[in-house]
N, C-alpha and C. Protein backbone atom coordinates (compact mmCIF):
# COMPACT_ATOMS: atom_id res chain seq x y z
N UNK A 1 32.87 4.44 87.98
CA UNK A 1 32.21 3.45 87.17
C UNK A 1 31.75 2.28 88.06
N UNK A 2 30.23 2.14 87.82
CA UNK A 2 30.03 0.93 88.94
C UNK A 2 30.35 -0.68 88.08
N UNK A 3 30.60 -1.47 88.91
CA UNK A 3 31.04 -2.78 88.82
C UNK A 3 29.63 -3.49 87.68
N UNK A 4 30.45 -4.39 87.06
CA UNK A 4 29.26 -5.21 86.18
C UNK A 4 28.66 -6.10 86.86
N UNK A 5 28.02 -6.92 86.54
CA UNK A 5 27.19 -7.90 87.58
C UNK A 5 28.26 -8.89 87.86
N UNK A 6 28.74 -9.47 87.07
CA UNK A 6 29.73 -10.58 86.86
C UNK A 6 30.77 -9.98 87.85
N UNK A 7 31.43 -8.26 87.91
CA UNK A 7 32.53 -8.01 88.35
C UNK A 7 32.29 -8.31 89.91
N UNK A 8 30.95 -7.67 90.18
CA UNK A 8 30.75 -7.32 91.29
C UNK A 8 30.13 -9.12 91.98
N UNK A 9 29.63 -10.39 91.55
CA UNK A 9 30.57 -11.43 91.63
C UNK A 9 31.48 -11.67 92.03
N UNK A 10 32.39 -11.35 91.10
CA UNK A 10 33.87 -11.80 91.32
C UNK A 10 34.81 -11.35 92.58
N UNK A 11 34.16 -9.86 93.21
CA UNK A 11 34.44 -9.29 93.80
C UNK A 11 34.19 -10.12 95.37
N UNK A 12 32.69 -10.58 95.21
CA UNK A 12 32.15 -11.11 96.56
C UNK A 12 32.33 -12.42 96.90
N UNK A 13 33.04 -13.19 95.62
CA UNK A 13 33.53 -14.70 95.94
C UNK A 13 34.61 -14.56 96.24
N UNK A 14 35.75 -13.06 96.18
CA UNK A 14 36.91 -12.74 96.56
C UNK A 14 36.65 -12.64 97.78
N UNK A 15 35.63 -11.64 98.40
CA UNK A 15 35.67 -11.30 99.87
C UNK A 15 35.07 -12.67 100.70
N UNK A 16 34.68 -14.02 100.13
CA UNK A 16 33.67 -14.86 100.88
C UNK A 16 34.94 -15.93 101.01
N UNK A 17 36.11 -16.20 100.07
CA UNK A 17 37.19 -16.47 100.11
C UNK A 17 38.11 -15.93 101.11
N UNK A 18 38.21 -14.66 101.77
CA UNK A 18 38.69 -14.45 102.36
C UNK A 18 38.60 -15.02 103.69
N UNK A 19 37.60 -15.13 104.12
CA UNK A 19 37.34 -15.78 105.06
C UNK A 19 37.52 -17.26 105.78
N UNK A 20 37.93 -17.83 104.50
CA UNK A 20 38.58 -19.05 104.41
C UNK A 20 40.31 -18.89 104.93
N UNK A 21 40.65 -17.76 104.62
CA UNK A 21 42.15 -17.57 104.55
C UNK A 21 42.92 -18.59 106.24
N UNK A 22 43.89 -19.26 106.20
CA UNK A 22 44.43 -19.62 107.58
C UNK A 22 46.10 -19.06 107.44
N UNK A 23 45.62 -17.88 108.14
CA UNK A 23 47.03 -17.48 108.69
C UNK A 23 47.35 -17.04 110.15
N UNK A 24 47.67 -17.90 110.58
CA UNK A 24 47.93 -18.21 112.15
C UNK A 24 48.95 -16.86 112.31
N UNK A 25 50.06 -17.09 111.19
CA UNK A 25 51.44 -16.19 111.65
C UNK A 25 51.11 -14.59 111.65
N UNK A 26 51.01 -14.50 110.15
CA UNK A 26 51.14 -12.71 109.99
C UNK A 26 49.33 -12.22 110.33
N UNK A 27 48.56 -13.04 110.33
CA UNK A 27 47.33 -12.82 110.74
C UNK A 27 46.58 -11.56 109.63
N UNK A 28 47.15 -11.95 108.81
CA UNK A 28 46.92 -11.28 107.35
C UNK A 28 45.91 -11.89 106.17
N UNK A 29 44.77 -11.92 106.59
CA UNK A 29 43.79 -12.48 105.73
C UNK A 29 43.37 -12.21 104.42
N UNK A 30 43.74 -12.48 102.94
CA UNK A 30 43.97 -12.25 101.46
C UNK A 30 42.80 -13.37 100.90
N UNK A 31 42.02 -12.63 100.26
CA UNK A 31 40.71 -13.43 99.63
C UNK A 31 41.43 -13.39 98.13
N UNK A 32 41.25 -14.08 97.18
CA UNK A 32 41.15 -14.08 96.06
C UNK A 32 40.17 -14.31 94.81
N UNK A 33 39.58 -14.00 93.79
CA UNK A 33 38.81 -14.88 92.90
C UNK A 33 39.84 -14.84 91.18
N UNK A 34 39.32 -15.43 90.39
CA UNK A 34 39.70 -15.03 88.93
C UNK A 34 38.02 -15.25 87.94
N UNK A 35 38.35 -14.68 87.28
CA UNK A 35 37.34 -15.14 85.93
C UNK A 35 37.76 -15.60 85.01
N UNK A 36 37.27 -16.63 84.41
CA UNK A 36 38.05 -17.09 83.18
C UNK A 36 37.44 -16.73 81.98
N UNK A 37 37.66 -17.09 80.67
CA UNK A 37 37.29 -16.45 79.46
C UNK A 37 35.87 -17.53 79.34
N UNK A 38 35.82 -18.51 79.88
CA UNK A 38 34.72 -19.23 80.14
C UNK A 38 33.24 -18.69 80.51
N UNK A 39 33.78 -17.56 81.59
CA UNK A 39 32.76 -16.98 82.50
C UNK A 39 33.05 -17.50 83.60
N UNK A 40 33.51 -18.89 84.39
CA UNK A 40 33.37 -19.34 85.70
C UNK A 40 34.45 -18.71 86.30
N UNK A 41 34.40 -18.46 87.43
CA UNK A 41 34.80 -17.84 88.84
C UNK A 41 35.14 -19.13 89.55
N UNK A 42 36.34 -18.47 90.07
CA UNK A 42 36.94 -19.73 90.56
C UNK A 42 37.68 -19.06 92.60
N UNK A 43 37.86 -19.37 93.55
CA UNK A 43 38.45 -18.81 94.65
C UNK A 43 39.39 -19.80 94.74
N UNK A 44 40.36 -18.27 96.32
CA UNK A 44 41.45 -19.36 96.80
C UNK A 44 41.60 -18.42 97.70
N UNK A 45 42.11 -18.55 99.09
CA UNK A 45 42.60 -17.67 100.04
C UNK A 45 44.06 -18.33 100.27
N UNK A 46 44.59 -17.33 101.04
CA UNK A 46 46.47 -17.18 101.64
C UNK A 46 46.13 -18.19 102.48
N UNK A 47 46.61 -19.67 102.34
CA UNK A 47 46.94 -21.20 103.43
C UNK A 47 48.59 -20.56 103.81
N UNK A 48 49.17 -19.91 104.93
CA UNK A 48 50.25 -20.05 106.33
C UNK A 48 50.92 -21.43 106.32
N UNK A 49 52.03 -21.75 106.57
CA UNK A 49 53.23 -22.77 107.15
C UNK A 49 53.76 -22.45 107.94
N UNK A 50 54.01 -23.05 109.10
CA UNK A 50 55.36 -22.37 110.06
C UNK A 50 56.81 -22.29 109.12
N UNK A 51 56.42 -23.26 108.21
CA UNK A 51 57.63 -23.32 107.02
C UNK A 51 57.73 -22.19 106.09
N UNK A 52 57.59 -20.79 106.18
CA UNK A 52 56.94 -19.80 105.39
C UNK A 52 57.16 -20.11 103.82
N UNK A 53 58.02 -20.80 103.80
CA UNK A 53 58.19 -20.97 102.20
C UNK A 53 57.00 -21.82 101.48
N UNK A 54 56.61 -22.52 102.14
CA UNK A 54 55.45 -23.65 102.06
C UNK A 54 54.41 -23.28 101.90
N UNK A 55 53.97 -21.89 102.41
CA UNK A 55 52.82 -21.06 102.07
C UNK A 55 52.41 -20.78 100.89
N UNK A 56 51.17 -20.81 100.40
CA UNK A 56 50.81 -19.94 99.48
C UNK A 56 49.33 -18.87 99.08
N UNK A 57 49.61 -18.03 98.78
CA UNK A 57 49.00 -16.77 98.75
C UNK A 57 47.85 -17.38 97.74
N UNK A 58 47.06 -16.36 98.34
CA UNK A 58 45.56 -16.11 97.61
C UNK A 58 45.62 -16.17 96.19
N UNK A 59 46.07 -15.44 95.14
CA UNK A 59 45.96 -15.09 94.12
C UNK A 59 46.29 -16.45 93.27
N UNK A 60 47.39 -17.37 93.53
CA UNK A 60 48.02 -18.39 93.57
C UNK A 60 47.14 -19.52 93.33
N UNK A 61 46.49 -19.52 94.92
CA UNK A 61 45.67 -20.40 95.07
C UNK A 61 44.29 -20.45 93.99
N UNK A 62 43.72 -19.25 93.39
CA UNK A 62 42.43 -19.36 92.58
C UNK A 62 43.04 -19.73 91.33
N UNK A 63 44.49 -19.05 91.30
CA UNK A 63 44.60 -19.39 89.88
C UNK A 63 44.88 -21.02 89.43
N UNK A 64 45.60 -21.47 90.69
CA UNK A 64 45.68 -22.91 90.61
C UNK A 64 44.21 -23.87 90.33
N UNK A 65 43.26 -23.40 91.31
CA UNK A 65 42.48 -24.19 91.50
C UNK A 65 41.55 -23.68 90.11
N UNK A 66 41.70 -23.12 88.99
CA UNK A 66 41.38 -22.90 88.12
C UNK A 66 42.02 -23.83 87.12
N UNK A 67 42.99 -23.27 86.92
CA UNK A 67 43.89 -24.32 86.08
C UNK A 67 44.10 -26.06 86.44
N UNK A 68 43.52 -26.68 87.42
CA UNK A 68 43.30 -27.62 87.94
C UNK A 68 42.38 -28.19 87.06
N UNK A 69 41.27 -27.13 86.93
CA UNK A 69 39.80 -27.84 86.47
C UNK A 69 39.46 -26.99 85.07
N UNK A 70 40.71 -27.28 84.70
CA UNK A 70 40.59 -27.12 83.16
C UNK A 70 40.63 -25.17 82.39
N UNK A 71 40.69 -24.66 83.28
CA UNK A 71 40.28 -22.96 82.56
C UNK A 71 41.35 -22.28 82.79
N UNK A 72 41.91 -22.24 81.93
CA UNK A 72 43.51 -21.51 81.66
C UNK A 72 43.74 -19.71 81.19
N UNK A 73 42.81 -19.74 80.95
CA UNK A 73 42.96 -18.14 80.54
C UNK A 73 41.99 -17.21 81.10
N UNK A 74 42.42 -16.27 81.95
CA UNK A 74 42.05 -15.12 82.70
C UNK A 74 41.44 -14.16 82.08
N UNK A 75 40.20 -13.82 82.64
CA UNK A 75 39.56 -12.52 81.99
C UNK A 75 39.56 -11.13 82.79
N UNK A 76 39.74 -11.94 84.28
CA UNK A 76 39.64 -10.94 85.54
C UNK A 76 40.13 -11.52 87.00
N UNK A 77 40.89 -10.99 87.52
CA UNK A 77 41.45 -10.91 88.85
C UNK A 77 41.08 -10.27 89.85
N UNK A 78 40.30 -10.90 91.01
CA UNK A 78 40.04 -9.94 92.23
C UNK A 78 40.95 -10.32 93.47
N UNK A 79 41.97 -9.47 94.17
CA UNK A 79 42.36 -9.58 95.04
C UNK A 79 41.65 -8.79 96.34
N UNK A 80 41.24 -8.95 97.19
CA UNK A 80 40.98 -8.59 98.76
C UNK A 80 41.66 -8.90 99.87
N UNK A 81 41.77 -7.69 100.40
CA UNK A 81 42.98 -7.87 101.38
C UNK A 81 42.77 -6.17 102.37
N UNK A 82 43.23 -6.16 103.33
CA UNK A 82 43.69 -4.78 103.85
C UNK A 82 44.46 -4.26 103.36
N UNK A 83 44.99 -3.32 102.10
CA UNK A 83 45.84 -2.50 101.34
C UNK A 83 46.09 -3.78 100.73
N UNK A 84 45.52 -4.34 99.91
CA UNK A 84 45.40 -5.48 98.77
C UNK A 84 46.28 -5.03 97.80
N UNK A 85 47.67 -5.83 97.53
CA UNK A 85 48.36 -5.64 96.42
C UNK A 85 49.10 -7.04 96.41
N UNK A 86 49.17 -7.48 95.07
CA UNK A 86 49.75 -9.03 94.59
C UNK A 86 51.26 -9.26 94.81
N UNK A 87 52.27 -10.58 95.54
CA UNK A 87 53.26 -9.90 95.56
C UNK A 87 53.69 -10.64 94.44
N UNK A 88 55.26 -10.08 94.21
CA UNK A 88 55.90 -10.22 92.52
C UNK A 88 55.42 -11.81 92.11
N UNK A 89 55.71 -13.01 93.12
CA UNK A 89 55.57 -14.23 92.60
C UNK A 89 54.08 -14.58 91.84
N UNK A 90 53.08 -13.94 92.43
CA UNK A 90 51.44 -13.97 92.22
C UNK A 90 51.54 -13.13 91.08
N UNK A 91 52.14 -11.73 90.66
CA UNK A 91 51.80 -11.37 89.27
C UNK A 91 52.79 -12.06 88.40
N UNK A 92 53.53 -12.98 88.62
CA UNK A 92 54.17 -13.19 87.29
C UNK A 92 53.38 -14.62 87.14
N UNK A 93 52.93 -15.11 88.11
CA UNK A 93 51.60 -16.39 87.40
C UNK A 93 50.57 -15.78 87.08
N UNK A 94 50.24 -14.59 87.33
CA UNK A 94 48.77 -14.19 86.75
C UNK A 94 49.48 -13.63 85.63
N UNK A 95 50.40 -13.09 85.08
CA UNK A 95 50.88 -12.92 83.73
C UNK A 95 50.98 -14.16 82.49
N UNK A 96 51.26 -15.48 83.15
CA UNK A 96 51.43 -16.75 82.72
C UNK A 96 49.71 -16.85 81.95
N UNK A 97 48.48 -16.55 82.61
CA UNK A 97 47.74 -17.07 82.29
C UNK A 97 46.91 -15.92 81.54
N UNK A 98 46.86 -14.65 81.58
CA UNK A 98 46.40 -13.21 81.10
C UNK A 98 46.56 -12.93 79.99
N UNK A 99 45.60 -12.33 79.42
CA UNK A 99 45.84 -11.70 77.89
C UNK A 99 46.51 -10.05 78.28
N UNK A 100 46.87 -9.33 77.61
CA UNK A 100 47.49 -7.62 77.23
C UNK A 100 45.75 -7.47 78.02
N UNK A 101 44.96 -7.36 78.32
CA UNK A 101 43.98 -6.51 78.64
C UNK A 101 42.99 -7.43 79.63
N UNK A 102 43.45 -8.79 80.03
CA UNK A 102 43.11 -9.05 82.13
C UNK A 102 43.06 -7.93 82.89
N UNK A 103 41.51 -7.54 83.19
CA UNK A 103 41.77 -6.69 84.17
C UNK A 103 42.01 -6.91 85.80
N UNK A 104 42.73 -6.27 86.81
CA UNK A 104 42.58 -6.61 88.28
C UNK A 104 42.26 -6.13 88.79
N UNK A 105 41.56 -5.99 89.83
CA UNK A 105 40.47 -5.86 90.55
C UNK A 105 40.96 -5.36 92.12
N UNK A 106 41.76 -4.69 92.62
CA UNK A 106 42.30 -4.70 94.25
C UNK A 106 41.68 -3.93 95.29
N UNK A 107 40.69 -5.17 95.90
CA UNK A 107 40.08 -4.24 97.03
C UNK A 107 40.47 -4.35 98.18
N UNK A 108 40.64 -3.05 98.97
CA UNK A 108 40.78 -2.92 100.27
C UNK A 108 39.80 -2.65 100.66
N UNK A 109 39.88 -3.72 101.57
CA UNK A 109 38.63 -4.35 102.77
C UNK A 109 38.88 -4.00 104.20
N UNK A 110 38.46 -2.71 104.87
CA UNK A 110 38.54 -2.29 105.95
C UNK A 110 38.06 -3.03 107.07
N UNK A 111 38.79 -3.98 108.00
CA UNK A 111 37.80 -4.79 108.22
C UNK A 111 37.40 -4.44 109.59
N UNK A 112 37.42 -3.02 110.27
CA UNK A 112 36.48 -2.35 111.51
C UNK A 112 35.54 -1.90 111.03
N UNK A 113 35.24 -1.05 109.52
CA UNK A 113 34.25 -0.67 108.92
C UNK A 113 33.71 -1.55 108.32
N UNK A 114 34.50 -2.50 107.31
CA UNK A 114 33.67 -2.82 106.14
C UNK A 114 33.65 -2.46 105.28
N UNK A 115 34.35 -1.08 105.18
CA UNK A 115 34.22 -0.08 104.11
C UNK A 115 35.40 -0.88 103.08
N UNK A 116 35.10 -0.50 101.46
CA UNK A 116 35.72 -1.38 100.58
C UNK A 116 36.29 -0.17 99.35
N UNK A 117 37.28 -0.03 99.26
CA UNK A 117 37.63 0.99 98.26
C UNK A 117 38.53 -0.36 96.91
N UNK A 118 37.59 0.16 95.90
CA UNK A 118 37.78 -0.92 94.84
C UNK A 118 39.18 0.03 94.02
N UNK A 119 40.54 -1.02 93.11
CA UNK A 119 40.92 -0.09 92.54
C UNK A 119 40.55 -0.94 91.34
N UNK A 120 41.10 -0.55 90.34
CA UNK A 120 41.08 -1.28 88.46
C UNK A 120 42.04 -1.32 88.04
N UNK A 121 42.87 -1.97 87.97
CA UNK A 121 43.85 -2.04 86.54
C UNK A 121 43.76 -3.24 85.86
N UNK A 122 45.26 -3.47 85.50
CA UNK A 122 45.23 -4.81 84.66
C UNK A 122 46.71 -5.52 85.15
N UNK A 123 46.56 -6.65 84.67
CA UNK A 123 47.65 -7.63 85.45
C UNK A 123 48.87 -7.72 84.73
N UNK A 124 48.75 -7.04 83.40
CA UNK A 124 50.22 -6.31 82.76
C UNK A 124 50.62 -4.99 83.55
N UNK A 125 49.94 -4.44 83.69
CA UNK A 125 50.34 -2.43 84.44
C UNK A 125 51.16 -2.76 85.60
N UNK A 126 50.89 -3.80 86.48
CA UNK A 126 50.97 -4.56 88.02
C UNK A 126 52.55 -4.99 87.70
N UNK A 127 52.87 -5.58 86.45
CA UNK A 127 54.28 -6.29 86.44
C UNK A 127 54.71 -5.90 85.24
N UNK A 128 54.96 -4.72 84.88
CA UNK A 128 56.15 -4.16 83.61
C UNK A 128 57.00 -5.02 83.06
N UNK A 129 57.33 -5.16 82.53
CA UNK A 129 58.33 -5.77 81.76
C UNK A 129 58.43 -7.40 82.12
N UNK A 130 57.53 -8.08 82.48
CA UNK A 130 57.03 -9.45 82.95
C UNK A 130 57.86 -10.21 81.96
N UNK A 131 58.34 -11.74 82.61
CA UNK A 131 59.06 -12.66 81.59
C UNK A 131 58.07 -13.44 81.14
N UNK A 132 57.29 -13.23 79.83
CA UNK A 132 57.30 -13.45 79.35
C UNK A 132 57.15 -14.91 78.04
N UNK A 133 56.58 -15.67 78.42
CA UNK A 133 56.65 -17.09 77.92
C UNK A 133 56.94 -17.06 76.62
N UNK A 134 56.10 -16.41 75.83
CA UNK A 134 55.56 -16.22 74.31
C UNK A 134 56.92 -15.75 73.78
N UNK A 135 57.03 -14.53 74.67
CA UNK A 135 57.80 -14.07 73.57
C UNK A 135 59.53 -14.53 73.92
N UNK A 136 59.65 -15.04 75.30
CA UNK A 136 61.03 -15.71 75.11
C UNK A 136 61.32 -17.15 74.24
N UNK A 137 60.28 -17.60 73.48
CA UNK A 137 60.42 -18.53 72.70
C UNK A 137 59.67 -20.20 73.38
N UNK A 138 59.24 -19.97 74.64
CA UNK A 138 59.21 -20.93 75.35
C UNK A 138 57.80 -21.89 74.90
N UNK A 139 56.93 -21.10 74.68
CA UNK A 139 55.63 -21.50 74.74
C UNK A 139 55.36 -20.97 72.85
N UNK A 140 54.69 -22.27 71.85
CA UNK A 140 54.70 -21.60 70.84
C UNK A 140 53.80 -20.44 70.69
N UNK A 141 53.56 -20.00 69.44
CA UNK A 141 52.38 -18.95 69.47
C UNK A 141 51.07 -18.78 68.99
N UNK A 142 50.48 -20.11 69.48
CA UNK A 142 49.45 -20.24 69.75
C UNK A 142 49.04 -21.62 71.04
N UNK A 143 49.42 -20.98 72.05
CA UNK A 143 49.66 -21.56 73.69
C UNK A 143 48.07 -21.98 73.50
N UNK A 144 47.60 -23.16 74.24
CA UNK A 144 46.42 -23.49 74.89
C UNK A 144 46.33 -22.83 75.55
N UNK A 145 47.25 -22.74 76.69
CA UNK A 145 46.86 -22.10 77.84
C UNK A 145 46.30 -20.13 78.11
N UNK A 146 46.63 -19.73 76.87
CA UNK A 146 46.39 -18.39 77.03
C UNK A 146 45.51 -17.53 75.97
N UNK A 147 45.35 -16.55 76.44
CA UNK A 147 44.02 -16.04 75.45
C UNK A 147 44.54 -15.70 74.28
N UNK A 148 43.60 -15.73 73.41
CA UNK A 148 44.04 -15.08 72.07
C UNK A 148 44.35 -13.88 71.84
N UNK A 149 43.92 -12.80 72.51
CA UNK A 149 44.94 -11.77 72.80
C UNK A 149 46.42 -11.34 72.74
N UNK A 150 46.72 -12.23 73.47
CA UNK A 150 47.99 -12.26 73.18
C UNK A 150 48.52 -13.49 72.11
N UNK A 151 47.84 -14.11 71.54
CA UNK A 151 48.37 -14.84 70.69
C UNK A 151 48.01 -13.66 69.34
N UNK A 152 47.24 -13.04 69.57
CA UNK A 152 47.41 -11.61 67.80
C UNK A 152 48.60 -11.12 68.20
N UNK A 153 49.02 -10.82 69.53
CA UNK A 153 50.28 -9.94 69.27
C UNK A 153 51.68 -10.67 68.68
N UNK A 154 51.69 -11.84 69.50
CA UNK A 154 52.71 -12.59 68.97
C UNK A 154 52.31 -13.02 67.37
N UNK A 155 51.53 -13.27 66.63
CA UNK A 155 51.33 -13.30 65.17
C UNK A 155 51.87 -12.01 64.39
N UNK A 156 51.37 -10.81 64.85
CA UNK A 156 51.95 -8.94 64.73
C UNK A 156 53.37 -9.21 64.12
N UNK A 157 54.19 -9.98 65.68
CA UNK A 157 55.39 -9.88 64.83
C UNK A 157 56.07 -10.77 64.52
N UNK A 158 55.38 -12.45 64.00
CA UNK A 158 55.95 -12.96 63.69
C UNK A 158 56.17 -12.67 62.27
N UNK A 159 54.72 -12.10 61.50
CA UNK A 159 54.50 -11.62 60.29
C UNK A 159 55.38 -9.83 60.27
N UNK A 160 55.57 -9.59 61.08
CA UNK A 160 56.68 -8.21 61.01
C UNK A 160 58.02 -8.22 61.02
N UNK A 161 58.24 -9.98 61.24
CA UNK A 161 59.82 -10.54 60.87
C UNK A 161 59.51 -11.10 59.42
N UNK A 162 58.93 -11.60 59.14
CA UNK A 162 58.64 -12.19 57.93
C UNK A 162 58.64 -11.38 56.73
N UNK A 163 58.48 -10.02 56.88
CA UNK A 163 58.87 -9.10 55.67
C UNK A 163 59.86 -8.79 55.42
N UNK A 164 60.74 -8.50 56.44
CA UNK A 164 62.23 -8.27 56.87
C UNK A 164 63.44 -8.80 55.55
């Protein structure tokens, strides 16, 4: 299936992000983008610390600099990277901001060729059994911050306790 215009976007502000990336240490360069339910596209690349804890990753970074400037809910995730995969801390904030059907986007970016093998999923499939805001009680159920998507599911069963 070829990419939509928008995807294939999202894809190339991921790879133009990458290039931004500063990692002195692992020399591991991670582009990121997101889409929001808005439509705007937002980047961030992997910023290195000698402090490694101090670092933070690509995925992180777009989603921040999204949620910065107002656009809280995710429509789409592109990560780029050499064998591009999110680690646990990056999918459980892209879960924070995702509806049940955010798709992600993980391309590996060969970077002697160039060659780019796109995969698809979604940013629930990525983190199974994810904690959850909504439904641990934390966030009511109807969050600003997240799509309505998941605010029908949490309605599903608030009205499926309510018959009870």
């Amino acid at each position: 299936m070829k990419p939509t215009k928008t995807i294939t976007r999202l894809i190339e502000t991921a790879i133009t992000a990458q290039k931004g990336a500063y990692c002195p240490y692992s020399r591991y360069r991670v582009g990121a983008a997101v889409l929001t339910e808005t439509g705007r596209i937002f980047s961030g690349a992997n910023v290195e610390n000698a402090s490694y804890g101090l670092s933070i990753c690509a995925e992180r970074a777009a989603i921040f600099n999204s949620v910065a400037r107002g656009h809280r809910a995710l429509k789409a995730v592109c990560v780029v990277a050499s064998a591009a995969k999110p680690c646990g801390a990056c999918r459980q904030v892209m879960v924070e901001f995702s509806g049940k059907d955010t798709e992600l986007y993980l391309v590996d970016l060969n970077p002697s060729t160039g060659r780019k093998t796109i995969t698809r999923t979604t940013v629930f499939r990525m983190l199974p059994a994810a904690f959850d805001p909504i439904a641990s009680g934390l966030l009511p159920p109807n969050p600003q911050n997240l799509l309505r998507a998941r605010q029908g599911s949490r309605r599903r069963r608030t009205a499926a306790r309510r018959k009870r």
